[in-house]
N, C-alpha and C. Protein backbone atom coordinates (compact mmCIF):
# COMPACT_ATOMS: atom_id res chain seq x y z
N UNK A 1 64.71 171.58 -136.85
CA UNK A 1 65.60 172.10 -135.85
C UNK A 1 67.04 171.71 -136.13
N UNK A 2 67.87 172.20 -135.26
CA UNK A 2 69.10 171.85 -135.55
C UNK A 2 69.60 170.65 -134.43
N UNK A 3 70.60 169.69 -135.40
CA UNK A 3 71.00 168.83 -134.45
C UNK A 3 72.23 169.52 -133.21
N UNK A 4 72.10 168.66 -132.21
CA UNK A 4 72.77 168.92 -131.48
C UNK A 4 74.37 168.73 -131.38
N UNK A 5 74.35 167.81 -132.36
CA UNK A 5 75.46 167.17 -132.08
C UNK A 5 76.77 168.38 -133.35
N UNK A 6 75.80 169.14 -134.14
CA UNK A 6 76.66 169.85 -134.81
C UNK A 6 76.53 169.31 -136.33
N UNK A 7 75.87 168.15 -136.71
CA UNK A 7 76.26 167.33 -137.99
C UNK A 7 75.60 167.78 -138.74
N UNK A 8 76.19 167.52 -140.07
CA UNK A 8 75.21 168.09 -141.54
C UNK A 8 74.33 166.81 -141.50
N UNK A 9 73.70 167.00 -142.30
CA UNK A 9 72.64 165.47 -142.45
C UNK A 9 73.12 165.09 -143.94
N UNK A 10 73.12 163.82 -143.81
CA UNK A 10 73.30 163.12 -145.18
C UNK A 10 72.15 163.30 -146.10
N UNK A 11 72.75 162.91 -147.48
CA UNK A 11 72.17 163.23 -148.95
C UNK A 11 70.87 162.12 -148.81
N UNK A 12 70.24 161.68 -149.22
CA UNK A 12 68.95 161.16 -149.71
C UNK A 12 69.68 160.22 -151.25
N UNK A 13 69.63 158.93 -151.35
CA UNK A 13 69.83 158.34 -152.42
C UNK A 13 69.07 158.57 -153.40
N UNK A 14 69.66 158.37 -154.31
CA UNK A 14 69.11 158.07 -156.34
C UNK A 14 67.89 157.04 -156.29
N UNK A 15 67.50 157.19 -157.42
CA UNK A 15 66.60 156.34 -158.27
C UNK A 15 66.09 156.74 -159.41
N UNK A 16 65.98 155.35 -160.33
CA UNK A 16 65.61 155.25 -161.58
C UNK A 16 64.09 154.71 -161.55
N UNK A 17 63.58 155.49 -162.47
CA UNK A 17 62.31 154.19 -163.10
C UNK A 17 61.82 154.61 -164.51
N UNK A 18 61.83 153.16 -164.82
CA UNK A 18 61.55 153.03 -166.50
C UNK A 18 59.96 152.76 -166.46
N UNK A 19 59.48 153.44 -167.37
CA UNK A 19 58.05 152.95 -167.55
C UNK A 19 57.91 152.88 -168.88
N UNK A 20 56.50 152.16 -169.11
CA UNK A 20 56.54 151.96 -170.31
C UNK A 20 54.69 151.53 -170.74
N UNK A 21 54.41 150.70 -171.85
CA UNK A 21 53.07 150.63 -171.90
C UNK A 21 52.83 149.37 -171.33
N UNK A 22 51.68 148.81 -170.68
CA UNK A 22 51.54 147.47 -170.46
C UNK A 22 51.22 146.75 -171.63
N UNK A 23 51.30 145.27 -171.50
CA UNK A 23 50.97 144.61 -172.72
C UNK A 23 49.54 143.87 -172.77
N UNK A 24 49.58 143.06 -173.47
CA UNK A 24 48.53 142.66 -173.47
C UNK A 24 47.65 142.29 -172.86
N UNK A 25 48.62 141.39 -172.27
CA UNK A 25 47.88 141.15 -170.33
C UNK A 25 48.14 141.95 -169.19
N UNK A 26 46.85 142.62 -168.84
CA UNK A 26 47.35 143.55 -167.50
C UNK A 26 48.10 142.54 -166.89
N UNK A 27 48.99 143.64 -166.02
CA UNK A 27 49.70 142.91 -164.93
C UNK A 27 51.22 141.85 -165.55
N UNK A 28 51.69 141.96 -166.92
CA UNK A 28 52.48 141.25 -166.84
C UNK A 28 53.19 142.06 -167.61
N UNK A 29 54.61 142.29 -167.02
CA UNK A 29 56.18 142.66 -167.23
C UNK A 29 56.07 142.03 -168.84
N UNK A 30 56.47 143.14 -169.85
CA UNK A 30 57.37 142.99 -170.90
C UNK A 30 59.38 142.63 -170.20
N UNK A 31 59.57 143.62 -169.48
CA UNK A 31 60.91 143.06 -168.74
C UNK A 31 61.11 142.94 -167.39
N UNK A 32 62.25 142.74 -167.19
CA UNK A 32 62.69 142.36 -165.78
C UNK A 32 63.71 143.22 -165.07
N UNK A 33 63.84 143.42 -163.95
CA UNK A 33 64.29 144.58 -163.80
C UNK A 33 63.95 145.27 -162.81
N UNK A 34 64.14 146.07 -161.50
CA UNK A 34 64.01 146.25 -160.29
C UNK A 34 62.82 146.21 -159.89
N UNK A 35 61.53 147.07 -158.98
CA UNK A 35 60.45 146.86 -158.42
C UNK A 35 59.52 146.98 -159.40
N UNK A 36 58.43 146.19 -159.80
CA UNK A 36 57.48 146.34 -161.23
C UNK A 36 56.59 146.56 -160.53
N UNK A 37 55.95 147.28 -160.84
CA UNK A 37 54.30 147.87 -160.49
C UNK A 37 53.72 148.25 -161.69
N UNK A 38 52.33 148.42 -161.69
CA UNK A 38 51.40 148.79 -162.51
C UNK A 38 50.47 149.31 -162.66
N UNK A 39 50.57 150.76 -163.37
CA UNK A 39 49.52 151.94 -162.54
C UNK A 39 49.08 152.86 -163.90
N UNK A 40 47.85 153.03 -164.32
CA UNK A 40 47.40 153.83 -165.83
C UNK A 40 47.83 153.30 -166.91
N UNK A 41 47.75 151.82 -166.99
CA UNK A 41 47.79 151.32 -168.03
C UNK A 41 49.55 151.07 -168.49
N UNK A 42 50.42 151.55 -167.94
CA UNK A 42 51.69 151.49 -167.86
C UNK A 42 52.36 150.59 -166.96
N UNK A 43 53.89 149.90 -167.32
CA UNK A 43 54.36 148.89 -166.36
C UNK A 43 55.56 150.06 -165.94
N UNK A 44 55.81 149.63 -164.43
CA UNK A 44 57.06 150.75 -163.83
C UNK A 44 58.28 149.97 -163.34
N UNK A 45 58.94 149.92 -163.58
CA UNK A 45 60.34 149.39 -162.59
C UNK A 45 61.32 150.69 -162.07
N UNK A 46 60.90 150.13 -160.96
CA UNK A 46 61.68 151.22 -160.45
C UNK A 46 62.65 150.57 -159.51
N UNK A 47 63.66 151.54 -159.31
CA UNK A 47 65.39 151.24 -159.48
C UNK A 47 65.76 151.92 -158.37
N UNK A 48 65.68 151.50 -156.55
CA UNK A 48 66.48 152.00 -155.46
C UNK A 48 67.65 151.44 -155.28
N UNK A 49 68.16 150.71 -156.07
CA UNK A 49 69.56 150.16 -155.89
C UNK A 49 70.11 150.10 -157.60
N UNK A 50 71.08 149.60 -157.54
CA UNK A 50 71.87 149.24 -158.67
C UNK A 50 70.87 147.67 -159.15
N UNK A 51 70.85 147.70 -160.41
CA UNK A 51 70.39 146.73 -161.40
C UNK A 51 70.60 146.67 -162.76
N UNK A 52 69.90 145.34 -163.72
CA UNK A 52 69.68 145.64 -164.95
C UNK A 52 67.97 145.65 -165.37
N UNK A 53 68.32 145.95 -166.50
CA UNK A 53 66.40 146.17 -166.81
C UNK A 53 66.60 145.67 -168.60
N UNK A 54 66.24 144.59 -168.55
CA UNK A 54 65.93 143.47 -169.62
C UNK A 54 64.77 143.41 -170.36
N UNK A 55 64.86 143.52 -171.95
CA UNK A 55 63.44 143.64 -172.40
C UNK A 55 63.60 142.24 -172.65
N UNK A 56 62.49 141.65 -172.37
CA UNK A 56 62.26 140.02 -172.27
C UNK A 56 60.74 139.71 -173.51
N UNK A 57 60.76 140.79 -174.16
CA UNK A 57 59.94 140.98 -174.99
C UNK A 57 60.03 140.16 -176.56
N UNK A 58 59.85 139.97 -177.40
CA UNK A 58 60.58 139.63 -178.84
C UNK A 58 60.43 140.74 -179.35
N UNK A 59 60.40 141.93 -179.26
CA UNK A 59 59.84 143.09 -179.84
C UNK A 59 60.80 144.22 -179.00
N UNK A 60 61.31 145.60 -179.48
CA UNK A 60 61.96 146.43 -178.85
C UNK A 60 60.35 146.92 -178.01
N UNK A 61 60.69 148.03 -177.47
CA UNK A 61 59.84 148.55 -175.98
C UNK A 61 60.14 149.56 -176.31
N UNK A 62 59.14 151.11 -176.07
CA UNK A 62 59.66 152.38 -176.40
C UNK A 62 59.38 152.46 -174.80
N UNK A 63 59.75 153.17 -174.12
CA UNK A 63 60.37 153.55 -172.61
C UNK A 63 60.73 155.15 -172.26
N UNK A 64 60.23 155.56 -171.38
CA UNK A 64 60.02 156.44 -170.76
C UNK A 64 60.73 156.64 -169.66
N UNK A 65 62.08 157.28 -169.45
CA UNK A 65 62.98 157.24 -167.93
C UNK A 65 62.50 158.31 -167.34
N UNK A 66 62.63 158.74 -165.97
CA UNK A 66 62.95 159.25 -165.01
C UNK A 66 64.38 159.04 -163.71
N UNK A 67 64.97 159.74 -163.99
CA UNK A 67 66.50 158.93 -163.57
C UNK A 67 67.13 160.58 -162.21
N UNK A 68 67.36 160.19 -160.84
CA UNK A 68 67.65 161.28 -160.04
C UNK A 68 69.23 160.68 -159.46
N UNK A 69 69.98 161.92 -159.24
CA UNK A 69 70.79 161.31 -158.49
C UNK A 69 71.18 161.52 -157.33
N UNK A 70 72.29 160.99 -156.57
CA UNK A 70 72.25 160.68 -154.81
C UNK A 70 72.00 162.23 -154.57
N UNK A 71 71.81 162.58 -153.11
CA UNK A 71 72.06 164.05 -152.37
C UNK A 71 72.82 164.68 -152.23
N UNK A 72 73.72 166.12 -151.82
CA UNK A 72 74.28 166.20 -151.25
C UNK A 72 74.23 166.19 -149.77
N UNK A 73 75.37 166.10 -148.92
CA UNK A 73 74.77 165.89 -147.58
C UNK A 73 75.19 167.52 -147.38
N UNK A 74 74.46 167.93 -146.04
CA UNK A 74 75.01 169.40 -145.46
C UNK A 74 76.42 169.69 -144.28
N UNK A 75 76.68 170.88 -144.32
CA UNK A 75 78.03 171.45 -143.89
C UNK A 75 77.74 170.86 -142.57
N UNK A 76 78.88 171.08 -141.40
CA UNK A 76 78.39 170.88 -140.20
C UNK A 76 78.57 171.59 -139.40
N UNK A 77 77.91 172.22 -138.10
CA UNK A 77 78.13 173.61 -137.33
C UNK A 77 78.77 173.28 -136.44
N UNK A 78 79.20 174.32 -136.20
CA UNK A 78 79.59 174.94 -135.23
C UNK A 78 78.87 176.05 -134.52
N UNK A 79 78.25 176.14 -133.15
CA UNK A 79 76.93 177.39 -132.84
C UNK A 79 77.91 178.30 -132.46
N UNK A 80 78.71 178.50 -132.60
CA UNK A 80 79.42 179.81 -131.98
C UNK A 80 80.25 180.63 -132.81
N UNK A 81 80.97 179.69 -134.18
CA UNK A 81 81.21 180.49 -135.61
C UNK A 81 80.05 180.16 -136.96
N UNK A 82 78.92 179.29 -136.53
CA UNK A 82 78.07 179.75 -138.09
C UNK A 82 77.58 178.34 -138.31
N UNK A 83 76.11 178.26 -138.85
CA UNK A 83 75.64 177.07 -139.23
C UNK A 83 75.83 176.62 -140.37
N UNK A 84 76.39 175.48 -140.73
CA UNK A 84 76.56 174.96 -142.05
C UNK A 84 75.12 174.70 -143.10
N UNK A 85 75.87 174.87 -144.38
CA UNK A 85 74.95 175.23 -145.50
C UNK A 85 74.45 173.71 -145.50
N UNK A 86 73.15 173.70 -146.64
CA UNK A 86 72.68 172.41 -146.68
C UNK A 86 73.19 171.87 -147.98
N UNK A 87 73.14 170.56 -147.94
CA UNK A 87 73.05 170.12 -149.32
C UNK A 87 72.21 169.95 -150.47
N UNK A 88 72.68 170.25 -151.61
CA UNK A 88 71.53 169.75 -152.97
C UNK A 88 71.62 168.93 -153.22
N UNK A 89 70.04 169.30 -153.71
CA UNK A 89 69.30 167.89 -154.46
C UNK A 89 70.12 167.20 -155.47
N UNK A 90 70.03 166.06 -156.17
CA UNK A 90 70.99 165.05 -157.38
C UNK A 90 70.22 165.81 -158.25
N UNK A 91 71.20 165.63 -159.26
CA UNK A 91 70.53 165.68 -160.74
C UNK A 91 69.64 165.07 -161.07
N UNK A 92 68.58 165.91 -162.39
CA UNK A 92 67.06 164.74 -162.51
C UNK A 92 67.44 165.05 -164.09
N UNK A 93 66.66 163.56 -164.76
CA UNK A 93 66.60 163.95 -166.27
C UNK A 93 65.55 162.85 -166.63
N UNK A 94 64.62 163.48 -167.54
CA UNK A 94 63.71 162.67 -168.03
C UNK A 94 64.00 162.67 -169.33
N UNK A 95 63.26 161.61 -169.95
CA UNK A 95 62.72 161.55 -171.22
C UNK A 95 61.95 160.56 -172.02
N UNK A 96 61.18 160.81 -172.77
CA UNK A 96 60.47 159.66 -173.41
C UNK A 96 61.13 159.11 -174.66
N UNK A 97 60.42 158.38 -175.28
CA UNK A 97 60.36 157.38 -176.47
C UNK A 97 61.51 157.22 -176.63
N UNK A 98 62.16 156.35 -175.99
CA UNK A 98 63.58 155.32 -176.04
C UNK A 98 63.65 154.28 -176.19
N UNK A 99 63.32 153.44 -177.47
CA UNK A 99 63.19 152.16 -177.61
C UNK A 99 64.29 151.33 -176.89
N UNK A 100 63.97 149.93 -176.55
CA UNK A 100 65.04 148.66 -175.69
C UNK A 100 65.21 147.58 -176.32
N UNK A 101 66.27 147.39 -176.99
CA UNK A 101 65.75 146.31 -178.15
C UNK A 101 65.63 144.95 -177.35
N UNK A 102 64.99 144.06 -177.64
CA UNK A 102 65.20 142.52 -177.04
C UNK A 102 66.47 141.62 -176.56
N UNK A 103 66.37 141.30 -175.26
CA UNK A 103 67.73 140.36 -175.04
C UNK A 103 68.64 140.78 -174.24
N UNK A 104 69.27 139.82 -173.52
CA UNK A 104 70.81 140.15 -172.43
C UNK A 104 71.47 140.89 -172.97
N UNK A 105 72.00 140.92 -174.51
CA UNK A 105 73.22 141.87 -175.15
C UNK A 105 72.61 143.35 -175.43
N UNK A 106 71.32 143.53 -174.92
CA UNK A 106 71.11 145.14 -174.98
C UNK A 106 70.22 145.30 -173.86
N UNK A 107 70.45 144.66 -172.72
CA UNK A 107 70.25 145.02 -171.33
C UNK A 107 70.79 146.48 -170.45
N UNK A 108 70.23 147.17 -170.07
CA UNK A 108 70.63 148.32 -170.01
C UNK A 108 70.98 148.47 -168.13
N UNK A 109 72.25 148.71 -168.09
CA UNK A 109 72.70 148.63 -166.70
C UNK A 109 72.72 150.01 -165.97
N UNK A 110 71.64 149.90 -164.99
CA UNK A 110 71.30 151.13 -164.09
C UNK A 110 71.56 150.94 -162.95
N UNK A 111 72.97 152.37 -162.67
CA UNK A 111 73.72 152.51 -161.49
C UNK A 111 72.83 153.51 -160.62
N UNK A 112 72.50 153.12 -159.47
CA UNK A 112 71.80 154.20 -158.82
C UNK A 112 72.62 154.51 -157.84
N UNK A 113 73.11 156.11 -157.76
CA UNK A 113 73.79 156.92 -156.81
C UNK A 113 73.57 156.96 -155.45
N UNK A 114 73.89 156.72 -154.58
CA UNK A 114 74.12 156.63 -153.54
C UNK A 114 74.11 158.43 -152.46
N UNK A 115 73.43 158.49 -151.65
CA UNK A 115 73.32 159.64 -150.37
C UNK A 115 74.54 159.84 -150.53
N UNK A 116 74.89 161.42 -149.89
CA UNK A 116 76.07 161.51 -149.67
C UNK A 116 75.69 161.06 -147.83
N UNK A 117 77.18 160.86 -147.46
CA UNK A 117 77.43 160.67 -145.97
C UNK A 117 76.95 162.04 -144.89
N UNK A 118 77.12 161.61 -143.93
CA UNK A 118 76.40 162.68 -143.33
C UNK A 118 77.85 163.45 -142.67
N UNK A 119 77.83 164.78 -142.02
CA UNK A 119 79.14 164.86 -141.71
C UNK A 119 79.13 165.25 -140.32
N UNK A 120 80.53 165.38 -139.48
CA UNK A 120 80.47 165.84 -137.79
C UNK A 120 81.18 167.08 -137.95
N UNK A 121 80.49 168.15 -136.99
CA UNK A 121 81.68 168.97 -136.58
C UNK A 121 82.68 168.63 -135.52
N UNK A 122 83.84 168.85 -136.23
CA UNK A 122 84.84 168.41 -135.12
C UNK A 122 85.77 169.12 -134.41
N UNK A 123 85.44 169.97 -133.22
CA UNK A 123 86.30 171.00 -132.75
C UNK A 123 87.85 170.91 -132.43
N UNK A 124 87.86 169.32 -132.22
CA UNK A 124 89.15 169.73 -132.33
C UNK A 124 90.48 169.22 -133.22
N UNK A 125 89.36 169.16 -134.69
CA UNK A 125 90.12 169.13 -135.96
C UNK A 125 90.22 170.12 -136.87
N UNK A 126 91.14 170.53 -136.98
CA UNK A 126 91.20 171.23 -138.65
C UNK A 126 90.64 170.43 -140.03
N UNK A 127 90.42 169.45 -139.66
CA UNK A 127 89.60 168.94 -141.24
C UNK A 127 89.13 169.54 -141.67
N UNK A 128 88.38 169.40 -142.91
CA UNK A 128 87.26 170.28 -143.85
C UNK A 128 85.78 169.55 -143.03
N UNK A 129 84.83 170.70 -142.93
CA UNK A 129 83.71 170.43 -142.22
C UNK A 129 82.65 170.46 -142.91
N UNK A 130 83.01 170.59 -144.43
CA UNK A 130 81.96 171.09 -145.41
C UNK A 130 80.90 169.20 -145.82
N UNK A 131 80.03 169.64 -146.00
CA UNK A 131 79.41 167.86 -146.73
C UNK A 131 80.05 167.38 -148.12
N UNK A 132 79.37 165.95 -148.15
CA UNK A 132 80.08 165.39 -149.35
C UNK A 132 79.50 165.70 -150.26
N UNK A 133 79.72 165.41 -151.68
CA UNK A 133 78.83 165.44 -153.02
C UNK A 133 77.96 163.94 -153.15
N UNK A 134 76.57 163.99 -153.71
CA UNK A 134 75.72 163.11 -153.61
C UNK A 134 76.25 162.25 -154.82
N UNK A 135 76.07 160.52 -154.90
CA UNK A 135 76.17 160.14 -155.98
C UNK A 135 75.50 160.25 -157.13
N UNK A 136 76.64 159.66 -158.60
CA UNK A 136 75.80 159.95 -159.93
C UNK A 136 75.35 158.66 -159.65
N UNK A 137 74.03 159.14 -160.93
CA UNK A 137 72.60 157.96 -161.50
C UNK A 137 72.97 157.84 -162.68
N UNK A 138 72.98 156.38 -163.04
CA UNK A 138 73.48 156.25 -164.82
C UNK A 138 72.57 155.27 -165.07
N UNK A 139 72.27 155.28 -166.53
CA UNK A 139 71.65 154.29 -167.38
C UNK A 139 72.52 153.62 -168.22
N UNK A 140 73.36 152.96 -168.05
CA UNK A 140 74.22 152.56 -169.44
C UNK A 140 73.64 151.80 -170.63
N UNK A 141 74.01 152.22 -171.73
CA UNK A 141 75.46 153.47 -172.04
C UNK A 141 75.29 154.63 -172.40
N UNK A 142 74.21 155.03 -171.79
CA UNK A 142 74.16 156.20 -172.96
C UNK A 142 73.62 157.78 -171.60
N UNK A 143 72.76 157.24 -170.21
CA UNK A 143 72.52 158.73 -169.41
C UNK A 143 73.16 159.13 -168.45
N UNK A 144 73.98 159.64 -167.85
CA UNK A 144 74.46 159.57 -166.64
C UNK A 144 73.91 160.90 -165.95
N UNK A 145 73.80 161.02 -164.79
CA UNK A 145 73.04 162.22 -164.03
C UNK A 145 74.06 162.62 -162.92
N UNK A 146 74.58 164.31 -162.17
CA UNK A 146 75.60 164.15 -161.67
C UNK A 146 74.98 163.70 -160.22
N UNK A 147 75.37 164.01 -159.17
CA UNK A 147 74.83 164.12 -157.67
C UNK A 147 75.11 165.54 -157.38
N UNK A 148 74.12 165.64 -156.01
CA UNK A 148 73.79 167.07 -155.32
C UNK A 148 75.53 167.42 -155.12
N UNK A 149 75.25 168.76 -154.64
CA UNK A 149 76.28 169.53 -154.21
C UNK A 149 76.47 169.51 -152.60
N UNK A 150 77.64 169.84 -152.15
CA UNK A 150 77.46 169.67 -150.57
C UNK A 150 77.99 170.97 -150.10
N UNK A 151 76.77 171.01 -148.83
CA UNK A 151 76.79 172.38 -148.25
C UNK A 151 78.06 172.99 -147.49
N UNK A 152 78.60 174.26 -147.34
CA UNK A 152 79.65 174.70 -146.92
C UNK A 152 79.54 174.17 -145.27
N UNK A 153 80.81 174.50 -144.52
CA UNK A 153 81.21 174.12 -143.01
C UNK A 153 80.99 175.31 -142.79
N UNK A 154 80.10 174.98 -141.44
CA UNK A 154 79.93 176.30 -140.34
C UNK A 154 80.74 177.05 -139.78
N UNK A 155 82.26 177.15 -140.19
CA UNK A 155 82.96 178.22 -139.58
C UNK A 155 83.86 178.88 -140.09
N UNK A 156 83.97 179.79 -138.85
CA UNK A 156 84.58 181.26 -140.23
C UNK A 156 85.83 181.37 -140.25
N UNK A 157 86.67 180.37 -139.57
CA UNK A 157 87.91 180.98 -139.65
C UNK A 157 88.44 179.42 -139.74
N UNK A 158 89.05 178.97 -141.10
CA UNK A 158 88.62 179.48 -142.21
C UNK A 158 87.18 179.00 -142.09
N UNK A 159 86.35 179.72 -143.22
CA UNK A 159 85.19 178.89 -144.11
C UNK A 159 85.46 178.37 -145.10
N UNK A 160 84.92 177.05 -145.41
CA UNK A 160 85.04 176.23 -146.24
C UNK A 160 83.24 175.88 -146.81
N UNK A 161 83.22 176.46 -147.96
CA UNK A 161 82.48 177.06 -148.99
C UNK A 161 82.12 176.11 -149.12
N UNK A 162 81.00 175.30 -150.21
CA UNK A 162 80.06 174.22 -150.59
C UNK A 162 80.35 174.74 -151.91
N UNK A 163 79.98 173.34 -152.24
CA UNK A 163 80.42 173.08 -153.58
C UNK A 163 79.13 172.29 -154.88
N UNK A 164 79.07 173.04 -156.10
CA UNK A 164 78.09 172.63 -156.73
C UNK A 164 77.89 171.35 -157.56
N UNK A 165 76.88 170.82 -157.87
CA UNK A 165 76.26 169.71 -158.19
C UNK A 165 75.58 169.43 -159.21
N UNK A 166 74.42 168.29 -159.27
CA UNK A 166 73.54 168.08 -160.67
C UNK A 166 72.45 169.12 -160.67
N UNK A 167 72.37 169.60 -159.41
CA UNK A 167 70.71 170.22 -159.22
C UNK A 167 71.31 172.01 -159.60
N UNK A 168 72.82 172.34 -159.49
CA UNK A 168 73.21 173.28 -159.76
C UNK A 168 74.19 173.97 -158.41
């Protein structure tokens, strides 16, 4: 349904997760590095905030990402000139066999993008009513992912259009 109050809804945050093979001993982390779980024979860290992800291994790690980024949030209405557009999804990018070599000096620093804000209609502003753009998801140094697009403002005079993102 629609809110009452007129507001777009905010973006939905990023996340990363690295997976990889387990080792020798079920249940124990080759690295360190946001939430570890362990599911089909694979170790997962997965990444709702900003972190690093450390191969604590003596051996590089071949690694498997899945990396999304923040939302966009949506436009905000107005019921009497037009409902605002919604926001898109963040950018997604996978890929496999990415070795991690061993050690702090090739620790790989994963920024996770952030929701966009949510927005108000405000009747009795001329501001822009349109939503924000969702944050980027990065792996440093080498993936960065953009964030969603944010949906146009509900009214027509002017309209203020939405704007595109990672998801397109």
């Amino acid at each position: 349904g629609k809110p009452s109050s007129g507001r777009g809804a905010g973006g939905g945050s990023g996340t990363v997760i690295i997976r990889y093979q387990i080792g020798e001993t079920a249940g124990s982390a080759k690295a360190s590095g946001g939430l570890i779980s362990f599911y089909g024979g694979k170790t997962i860290h997965t990444f709702l905030s900003s972190g690093t992800f450390t191969n604590n291994n003596p051996t590089a790690i071949t690694c498997e990402y899945v990396i999304v980024a923040g939302g966009g949030s949506g436009g905000g209405e107005n019921y009497a000139l037009g409902t605002g557009g919604g926001g898109g999804a963040g950018g997604y990018y996978t890929t496999t066999g990415l070795p991690v070599s061993p050690g702090s000096p090739n620790a790989l620093t994963v920024i996770v993008g952030g929701g966009a804000a949510p927005v108000n209609w405000n009747s009795g502003s001329s501001g822009l009513r349109r939503g924000f753009k969702g944050g980027t998801t990065s792996i440093s140094p080498t993936i960065g992912v953009t964030g969603g697009g944010f949906g146009g403002g509900g009214n027509s005079s002017p309209h203020v259009g939405g704007g595109s993102g990672g998801s397109g």
